[in-house]
Protein backbone atom coordinates (compact mmCIF):
# COMPACT_ATOMS: atom_id res chain seq x y z
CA UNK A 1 153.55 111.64 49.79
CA UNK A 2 154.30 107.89 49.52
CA UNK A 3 155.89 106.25 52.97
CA UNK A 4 159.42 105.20 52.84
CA UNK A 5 160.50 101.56 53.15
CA UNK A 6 164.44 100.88 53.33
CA UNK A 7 165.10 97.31 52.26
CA UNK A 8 168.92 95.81 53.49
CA UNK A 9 169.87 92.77 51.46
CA UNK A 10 172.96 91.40 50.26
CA UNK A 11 172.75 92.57 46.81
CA UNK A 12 173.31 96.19 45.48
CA UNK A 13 170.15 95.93 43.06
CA UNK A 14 167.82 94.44 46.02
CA UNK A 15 165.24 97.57 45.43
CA UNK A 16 165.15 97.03 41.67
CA UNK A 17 163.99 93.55 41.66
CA UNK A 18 161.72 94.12 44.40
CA UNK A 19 160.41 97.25 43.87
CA UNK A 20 159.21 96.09 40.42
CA UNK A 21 157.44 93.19 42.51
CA UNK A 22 155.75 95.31 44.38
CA UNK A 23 154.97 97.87 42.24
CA UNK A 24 151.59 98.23 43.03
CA UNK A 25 152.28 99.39 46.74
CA UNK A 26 152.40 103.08 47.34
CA UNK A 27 155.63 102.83 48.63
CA UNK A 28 158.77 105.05 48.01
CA UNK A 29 161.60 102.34 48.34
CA UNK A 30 165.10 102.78 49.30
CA UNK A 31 168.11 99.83 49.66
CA UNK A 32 171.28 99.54 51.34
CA UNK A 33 174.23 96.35 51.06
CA UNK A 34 176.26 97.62 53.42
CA UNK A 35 176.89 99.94 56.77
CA UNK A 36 177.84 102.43 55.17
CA UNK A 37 175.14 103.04 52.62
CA UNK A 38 172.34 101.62 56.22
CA UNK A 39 173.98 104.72 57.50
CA UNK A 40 173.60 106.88 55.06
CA UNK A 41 169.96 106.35 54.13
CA UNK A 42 169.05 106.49 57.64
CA UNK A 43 170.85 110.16 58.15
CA UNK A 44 169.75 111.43 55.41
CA UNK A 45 166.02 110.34 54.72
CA UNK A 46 164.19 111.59 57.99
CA UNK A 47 160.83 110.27 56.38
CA UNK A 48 161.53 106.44 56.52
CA UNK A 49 159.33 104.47 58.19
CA UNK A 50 160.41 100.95 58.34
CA UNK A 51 163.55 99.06 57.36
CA UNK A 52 163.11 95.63 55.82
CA UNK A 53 165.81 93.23 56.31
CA UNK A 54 166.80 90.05 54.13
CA UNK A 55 168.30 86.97 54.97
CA UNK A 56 170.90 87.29 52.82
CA UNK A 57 173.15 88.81 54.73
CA UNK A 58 175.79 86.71 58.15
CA UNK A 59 174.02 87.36 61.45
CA UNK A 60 176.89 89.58 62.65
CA UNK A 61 176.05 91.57 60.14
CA UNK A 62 172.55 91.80 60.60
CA UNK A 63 172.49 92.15 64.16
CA UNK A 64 175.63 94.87 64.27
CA UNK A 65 172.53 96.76 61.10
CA UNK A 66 170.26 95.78 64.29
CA UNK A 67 171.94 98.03 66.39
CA UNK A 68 173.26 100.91 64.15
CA UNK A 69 169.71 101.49 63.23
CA UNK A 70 168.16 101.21 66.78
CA UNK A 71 170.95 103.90 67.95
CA UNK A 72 170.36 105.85 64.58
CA UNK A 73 166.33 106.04 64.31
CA UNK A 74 165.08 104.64 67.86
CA UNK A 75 161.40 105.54 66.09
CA UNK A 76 161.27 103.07 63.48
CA UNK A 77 160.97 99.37 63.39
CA UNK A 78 163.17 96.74 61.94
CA UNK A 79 161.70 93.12 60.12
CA UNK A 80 164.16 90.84 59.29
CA UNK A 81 163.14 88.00 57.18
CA UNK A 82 163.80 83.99 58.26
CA UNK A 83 166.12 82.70 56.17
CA UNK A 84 164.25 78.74 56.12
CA UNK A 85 161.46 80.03 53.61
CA UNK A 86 164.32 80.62 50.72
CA UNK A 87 165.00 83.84 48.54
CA UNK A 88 161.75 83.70 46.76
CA UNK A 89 159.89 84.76 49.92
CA UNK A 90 161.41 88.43 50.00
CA UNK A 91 158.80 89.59 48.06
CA UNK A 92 155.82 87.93 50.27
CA UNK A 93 157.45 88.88 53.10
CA UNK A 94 157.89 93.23 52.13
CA UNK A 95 154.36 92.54 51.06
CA UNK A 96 153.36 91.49 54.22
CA UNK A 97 155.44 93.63 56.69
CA UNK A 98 154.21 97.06 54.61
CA UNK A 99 150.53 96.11 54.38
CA UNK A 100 150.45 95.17 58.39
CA UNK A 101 153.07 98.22 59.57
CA UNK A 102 152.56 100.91 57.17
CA UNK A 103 149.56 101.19 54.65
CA UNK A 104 147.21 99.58 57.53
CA UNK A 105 148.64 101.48 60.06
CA UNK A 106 147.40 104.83 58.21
């Protein structure tokens, strides 16, 4: 079974284009825009093991996402991405996070 990544970004197709990126990573990905749909994921798909953040997204947004998901899943951990290195580096960044946390970590 392929771990479970949960990227957050401001766009509602943020696994699409990423996901095809990275489409050589055994990785089952799932995304989330919003609370509600953060929430959701995280109730409902006990095998996640890391949530990916973008930059996208107003820091009282991503630090309120901070917080739901500490109190939701205390067991995972959270990247968020710096927003100086630009939009392009989402990719590089997943890349990095998931081949250091997860497929290394196995």
């Amino acid at each position: 079974m392929k771990p479970v990544v949960l990227l957050i970004g401001k766009l509602p197709g943020i696994v699409g284009h990423l996901a095809d990126e990275l489409e050589d990573l055994p990785i089952r990905w799932l995304g989330a825009h919003d609370h509600g749909e953060v929430v959701r994921q995280l109730e409902t798909e006990p095998e996640i093991a890391c949530v990916i953040m973008g930059a996208g997204l107003p820091d009282d947004i991503r630090g309120d996402l901070v917080g739901i998901i500490a109190a939701i899943r205390p067991d995972i951990s959270i990247h968020l991405k710096d927003r100086a290195s630009g939009p392009d580096a989402m990719a590089p960044f997943v890349r990095r996070v998931v081949s250091g946390v997860i497929l290394n970590g196995k």
